[in-house]
N, C-alpha and C. Protein backbone atom coordinates (compact mmCIF):
# COMPACT_ATOMS: atom_id res chain seq x y z
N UNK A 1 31.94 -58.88 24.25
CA UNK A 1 32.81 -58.60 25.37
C UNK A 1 34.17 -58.19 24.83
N UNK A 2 34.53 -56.71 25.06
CA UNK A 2 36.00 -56.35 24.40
C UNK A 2 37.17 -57.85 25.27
N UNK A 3 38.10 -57.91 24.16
CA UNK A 3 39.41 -58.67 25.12
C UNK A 3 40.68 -57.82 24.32
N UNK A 4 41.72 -58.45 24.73
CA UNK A 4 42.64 -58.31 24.28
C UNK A 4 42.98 -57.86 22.85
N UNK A 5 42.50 -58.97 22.02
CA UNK A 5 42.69 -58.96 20.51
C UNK A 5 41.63 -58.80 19.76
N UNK A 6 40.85 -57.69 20.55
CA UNK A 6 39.32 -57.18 19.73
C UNK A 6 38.31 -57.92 20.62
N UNK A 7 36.90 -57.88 20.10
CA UNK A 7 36.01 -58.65 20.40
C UNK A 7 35.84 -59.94 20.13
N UNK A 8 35.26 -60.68 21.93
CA UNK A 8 35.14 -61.81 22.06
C UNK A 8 33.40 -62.02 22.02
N UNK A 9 33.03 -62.90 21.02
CA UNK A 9 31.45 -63.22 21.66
C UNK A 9 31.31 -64.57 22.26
N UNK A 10 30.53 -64.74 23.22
CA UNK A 10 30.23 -66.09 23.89
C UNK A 10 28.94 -66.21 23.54
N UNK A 11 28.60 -67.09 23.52
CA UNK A 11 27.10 -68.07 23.36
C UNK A 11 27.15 -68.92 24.83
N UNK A 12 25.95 -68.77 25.32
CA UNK A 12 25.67 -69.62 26.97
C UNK A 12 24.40 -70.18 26.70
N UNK A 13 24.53 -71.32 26.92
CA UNK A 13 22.98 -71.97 27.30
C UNK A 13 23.10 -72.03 28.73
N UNK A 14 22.14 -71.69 29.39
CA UNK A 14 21.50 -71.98 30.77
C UNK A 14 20.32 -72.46 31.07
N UNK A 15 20.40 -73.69 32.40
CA UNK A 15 19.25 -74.48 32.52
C UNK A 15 18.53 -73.36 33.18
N UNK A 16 17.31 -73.41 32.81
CA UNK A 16 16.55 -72.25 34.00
C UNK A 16 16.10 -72.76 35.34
N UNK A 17 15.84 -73.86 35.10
CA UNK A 17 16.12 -74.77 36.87
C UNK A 17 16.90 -74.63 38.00
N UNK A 18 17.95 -74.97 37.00
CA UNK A 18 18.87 -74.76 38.39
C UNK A 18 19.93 -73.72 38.11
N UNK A 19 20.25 -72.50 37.04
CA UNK A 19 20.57 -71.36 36.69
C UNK A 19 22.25 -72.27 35.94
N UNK A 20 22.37 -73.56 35.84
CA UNK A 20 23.74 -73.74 35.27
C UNK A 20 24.03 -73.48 34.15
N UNK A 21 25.55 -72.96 34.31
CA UNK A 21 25.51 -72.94 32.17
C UNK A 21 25.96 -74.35 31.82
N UNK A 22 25.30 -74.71 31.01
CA UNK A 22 25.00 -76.49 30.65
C UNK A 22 26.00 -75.96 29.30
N UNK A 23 26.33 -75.05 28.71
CA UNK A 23 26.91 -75.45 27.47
C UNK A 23 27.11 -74.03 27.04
N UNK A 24 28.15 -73.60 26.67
CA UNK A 24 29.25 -72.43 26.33
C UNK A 24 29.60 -72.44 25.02
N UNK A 25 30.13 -71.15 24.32
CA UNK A 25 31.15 -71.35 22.63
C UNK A 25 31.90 -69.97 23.03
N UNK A 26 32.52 -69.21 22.50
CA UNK A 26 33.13 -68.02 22.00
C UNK A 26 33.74 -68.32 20.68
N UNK A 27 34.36 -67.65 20.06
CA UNK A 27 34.40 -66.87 18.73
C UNK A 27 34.63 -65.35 18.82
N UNK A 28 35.62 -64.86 17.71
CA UNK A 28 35.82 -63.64 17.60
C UNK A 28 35.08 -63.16 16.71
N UNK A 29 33.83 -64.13 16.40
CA UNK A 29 32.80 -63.45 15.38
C UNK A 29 30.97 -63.55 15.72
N UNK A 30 29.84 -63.27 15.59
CA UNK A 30 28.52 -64.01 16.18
C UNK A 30 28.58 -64.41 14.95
N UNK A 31 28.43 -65.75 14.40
CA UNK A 31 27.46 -66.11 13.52
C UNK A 31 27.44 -67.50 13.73
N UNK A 32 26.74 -68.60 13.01
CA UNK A 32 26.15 -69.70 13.57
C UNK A 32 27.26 -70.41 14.18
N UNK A 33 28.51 -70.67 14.45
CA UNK A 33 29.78 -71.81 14.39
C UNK A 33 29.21 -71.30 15.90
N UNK A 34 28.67 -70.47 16.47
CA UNK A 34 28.20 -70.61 18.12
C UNK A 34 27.40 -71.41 18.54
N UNK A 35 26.69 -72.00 17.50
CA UNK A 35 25.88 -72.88 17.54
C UNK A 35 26.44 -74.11 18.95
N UNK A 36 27.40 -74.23 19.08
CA UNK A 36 28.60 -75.38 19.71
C UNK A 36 28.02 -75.40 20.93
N UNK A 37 27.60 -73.98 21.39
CA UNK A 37 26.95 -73.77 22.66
C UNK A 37 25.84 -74.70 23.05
N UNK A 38 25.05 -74.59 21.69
CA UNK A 38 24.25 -75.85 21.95
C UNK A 38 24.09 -77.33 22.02
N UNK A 39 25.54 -77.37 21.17
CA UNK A 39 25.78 -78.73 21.19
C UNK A 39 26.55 -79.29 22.52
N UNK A 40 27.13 -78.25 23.28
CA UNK A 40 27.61 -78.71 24.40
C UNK A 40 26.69 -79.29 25.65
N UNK A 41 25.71 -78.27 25.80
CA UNK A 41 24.21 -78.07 26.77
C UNK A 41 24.07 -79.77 26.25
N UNK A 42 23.64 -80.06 25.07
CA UNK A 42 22.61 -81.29 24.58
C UNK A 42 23.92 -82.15 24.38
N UNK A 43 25.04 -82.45 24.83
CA UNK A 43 25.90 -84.06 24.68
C UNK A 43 25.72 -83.87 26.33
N UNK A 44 25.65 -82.34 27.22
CA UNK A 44 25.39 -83.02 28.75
C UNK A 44 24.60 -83.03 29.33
N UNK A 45 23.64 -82.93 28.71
CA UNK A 45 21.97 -82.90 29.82
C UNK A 45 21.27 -84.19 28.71
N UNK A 46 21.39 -84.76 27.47
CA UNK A 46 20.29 -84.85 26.50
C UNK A 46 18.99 -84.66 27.40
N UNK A 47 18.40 -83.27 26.28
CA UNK A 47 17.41 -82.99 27.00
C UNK A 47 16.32 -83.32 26.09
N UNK A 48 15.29 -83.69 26.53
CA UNK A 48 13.64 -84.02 25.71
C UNK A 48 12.85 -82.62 25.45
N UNK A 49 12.31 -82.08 24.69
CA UNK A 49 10.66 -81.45 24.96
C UNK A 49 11.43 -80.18 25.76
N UNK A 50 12.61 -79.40 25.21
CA UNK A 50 12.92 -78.10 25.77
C UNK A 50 13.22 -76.85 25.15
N UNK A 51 13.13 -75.45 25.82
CA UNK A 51 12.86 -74.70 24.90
C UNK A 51 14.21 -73.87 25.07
N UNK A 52 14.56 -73.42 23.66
CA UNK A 52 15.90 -72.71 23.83
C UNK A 52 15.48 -70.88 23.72
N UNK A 53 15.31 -70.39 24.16
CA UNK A 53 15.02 -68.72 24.66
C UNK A 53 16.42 -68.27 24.36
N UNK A 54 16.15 -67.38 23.35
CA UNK A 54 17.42 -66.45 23.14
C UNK A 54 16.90 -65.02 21.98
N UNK A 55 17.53 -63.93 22.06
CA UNK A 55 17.29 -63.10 21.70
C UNK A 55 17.34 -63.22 19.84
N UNK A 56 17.33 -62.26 19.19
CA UNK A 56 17.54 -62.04 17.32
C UNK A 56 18.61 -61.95 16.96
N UNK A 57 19.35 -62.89 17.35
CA UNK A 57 21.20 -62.35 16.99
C UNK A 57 21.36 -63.07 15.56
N UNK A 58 22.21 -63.14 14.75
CA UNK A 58 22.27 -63.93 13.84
C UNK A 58 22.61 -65.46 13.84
N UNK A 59 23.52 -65.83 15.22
CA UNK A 59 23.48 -67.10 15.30
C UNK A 59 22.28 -68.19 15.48
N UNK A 60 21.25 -66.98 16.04
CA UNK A 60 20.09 -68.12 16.45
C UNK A 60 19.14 -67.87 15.40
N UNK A 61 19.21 -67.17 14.52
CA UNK A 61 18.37 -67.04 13.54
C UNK A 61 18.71 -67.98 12.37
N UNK A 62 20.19 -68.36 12.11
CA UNK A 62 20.65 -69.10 11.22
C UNK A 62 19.94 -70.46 10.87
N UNK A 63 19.98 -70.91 9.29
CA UNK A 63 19.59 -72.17 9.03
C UNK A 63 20.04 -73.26 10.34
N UNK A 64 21.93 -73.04 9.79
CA UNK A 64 22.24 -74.15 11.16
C UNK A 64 21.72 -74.63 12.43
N UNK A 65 21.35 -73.49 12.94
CA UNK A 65 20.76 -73.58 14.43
C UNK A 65 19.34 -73.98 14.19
N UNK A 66 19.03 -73.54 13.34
CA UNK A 66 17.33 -74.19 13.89
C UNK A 66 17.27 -75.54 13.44
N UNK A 67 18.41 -76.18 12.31
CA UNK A 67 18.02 -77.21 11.93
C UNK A 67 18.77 -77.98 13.08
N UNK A 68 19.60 -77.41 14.18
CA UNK A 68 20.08 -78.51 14.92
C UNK A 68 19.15 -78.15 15.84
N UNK A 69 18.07 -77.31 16.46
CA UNK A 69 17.13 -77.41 16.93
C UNK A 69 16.00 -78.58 17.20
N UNK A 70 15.84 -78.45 15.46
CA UNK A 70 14.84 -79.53 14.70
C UNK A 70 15.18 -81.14 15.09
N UNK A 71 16.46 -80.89 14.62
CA UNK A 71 16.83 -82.12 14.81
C UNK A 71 17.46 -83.06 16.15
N UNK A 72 17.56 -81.91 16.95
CA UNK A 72 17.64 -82.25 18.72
C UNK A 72 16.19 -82.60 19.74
N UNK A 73 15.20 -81.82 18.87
CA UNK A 73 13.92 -82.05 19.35
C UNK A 73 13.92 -80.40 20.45
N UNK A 74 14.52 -79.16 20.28
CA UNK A 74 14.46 -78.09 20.93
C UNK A 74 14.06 -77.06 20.40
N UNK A 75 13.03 -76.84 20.93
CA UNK A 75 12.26 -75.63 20.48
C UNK A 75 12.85 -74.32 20.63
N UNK A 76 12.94 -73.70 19.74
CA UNK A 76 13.62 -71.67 20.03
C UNK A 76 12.33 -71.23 19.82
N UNK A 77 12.67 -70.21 21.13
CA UNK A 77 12.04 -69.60 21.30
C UNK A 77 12.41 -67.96 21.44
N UNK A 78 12.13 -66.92 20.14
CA UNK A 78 12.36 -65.46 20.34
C UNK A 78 11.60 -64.40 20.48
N UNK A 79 11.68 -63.65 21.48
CA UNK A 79 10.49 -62.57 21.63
C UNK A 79 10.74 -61.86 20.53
N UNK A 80 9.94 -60.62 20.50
CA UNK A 80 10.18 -59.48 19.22
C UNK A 80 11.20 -59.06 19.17
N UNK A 81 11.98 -58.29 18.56
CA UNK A 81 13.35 -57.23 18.58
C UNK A 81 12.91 -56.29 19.09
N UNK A 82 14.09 -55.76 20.10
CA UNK A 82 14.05 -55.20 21.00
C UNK A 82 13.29 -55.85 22.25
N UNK A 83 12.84 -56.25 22.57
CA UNK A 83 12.02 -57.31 23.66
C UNK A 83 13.07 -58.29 24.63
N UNK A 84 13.54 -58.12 25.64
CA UNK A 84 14.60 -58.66 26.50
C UNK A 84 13.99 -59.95 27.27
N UNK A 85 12.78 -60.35 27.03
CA UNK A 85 12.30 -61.04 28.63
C UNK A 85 12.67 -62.32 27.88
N UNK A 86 12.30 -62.97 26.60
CA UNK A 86 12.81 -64.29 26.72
C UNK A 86 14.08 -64.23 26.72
N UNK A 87 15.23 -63.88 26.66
CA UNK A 87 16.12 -63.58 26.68
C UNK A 87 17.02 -63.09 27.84
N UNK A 88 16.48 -62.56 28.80
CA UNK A 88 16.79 -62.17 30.56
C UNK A 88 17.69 -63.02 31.03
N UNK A 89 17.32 -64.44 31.49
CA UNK A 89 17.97 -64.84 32.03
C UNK A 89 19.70 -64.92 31.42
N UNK A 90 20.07 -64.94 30.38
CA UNK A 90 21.04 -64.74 29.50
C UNK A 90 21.55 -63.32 29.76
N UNK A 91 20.71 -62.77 29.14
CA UNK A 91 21.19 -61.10 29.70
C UNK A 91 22.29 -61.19 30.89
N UNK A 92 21.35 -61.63 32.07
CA UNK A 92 21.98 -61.07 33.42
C UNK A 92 22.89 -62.25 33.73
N UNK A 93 23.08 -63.10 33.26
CA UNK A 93 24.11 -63.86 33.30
C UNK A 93 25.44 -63.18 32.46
N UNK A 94 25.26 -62.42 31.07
CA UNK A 94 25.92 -61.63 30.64
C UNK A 94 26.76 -60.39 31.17
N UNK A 95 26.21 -59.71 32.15
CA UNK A 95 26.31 -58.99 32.86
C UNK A 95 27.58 -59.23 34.28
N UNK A 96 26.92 -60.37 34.68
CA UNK A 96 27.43 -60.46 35.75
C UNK A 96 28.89 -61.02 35.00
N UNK A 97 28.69 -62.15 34.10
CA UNK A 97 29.96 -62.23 33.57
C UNK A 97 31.30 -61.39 33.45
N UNK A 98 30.86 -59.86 32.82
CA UNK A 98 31.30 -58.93 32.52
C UNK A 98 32.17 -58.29 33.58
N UNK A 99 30.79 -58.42 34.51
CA UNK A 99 31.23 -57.34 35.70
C UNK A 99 32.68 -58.66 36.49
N UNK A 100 32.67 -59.83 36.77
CA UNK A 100 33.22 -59.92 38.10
C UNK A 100 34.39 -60.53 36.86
N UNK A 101 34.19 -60.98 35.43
CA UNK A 101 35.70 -61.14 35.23
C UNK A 101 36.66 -59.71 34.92
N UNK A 102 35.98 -59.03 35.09
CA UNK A 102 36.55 -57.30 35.13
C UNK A 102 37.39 -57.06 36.41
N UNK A 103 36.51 -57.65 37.48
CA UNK A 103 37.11 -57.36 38.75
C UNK A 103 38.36 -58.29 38.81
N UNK A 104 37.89 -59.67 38.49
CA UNK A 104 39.54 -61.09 38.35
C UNK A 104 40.61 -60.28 37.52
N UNK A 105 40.05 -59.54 36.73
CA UNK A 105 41.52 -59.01 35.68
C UNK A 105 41.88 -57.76 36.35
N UNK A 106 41.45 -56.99 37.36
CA UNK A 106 41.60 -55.60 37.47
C UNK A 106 42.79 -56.14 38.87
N UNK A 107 41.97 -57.28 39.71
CA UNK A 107 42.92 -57.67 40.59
C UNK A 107 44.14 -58.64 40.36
N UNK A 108 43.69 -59.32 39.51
CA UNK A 108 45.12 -59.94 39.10
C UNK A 108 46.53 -58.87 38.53
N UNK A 109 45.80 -57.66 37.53
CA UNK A 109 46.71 -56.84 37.24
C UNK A 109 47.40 -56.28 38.33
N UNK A 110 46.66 -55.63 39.04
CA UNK A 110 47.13 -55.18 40.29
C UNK A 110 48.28 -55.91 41.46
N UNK A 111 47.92 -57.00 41.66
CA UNK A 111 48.41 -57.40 42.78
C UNK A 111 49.14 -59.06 42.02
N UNK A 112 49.08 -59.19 40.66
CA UNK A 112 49.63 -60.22 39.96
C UNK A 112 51.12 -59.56 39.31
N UNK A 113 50.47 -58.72 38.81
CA UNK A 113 51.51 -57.95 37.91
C UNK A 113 52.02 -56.62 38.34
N UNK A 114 51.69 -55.53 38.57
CA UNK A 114 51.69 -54.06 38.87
C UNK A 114 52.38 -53.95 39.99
N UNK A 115 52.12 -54.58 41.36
CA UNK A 115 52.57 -54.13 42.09
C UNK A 115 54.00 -55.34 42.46
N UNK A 116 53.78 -56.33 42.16
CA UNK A 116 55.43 -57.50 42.38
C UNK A 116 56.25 -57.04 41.34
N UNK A 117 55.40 -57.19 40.03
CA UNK A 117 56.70 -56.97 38.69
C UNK A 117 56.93 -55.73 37.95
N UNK A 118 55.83 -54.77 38.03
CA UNK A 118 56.31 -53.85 36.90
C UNK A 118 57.28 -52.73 37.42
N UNK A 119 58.11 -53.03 36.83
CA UNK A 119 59.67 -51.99 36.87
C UNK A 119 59.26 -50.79 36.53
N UNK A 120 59.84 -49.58 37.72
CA UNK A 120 59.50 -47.83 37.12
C UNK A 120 60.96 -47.41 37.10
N UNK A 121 60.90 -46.30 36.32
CA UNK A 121 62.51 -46.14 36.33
C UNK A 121 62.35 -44.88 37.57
N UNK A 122 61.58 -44.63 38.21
CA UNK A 122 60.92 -43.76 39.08
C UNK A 122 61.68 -44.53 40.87
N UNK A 123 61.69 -45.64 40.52
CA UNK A 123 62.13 -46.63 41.58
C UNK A 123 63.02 -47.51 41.34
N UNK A 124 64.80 -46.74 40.23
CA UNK A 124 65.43 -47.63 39.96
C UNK A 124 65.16 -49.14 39.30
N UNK A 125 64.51 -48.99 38.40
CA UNK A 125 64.60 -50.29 37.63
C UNK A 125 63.51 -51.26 38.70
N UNK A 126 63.15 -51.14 39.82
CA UNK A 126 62.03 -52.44 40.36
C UNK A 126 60.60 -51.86 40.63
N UNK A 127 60.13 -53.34 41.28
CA UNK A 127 58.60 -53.19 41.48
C UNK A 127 58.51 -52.76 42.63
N UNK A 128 57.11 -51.95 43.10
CA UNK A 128 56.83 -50.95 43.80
C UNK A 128 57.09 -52.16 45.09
N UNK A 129 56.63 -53.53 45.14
CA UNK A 129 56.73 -54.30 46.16
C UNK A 129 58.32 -54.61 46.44
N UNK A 130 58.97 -54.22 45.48
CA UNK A 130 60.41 -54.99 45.99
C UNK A 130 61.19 -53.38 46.56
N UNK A 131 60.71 -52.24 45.66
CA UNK A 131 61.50 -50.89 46.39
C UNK A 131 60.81 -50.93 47.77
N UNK A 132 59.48 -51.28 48.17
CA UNK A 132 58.97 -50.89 49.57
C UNK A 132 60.04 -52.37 50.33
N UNK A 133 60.11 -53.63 50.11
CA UNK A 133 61.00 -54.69 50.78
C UNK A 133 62.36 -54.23 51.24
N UNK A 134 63.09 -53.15 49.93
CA UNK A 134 64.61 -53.04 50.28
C UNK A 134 64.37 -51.67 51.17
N UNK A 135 63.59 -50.46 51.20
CA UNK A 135 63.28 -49.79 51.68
C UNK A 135 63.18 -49.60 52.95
N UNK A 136 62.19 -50.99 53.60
CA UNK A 136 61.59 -50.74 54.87
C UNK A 136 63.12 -50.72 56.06
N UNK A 137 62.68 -50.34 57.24
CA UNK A 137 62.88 -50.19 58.09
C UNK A 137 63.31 -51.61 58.95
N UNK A 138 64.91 -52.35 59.01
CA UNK A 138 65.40 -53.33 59.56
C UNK A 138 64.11 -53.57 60.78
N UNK A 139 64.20 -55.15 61.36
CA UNK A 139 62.99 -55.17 62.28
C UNK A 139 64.02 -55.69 63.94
């Protein structure tokens, strides 16, 4: 996910039950320290006899992860490369992520920043909301 200061990656575990994300990481890098994701899911569900579905990335391929797999009692589970379906539900949780914190930042810019504070020299030094305030028409 581009941000600010380059790329952000997140790691999500989601219950497939009830679609929650049980346990989150980011990092400005993929490799196993995402692992956290899993450790978050398993200090709040401890779960028995469950399977972790995720695609060929390098974090889930790592020693680390499978041995905290092993040692959680959670099975990974990866389809082939290139192969999306064990992996889907993640996907489109990815997605939607993308899409609606796009929309929180596009509207916060807008109506947070852009239109109260940003100064044009087009409108004397103020914001488009304070030239339309001194502007309008006495009531």
């Amino acid at each position: 996910m581009p941000a600010s200061a380059g790329f952000l990656f997140v790691a999500v575990v989601l219950d497939v039950f009830s679609r929650r994300a049980v346990g989150w990481a980011m990092a400005p890098h993929m490799r196993a320290e995402l692992v956290a994701a899993l450790d978050r899911a398993l200090y709040r569900r401890k779960p028995s006899g469950v399977i972790h579905y995720s695609d060929q990335e390098e974090q889930y391929t790592s020693i680390v992860f499978r041995k905290r797999c092993a040692s959680s009692g959670v099975q990974p589970s990866m389809g082939p490369i290139g192969d999306c379906y064990d992996n889907a539900l993640c996907e489109s949780f990815n997605a939607t992520l993308e899409c609606e914190l796009a929309e929180l930042a596009i509207f916060d810019f807008i109506e947070g920043w852009y239109n109260p504070r940003r100064r044009h020299t087009a409108l004397a030094n103020i914001s488009p909301m304070e030239f339309e305030r001194r502007k309008a028409p006495a009531a």
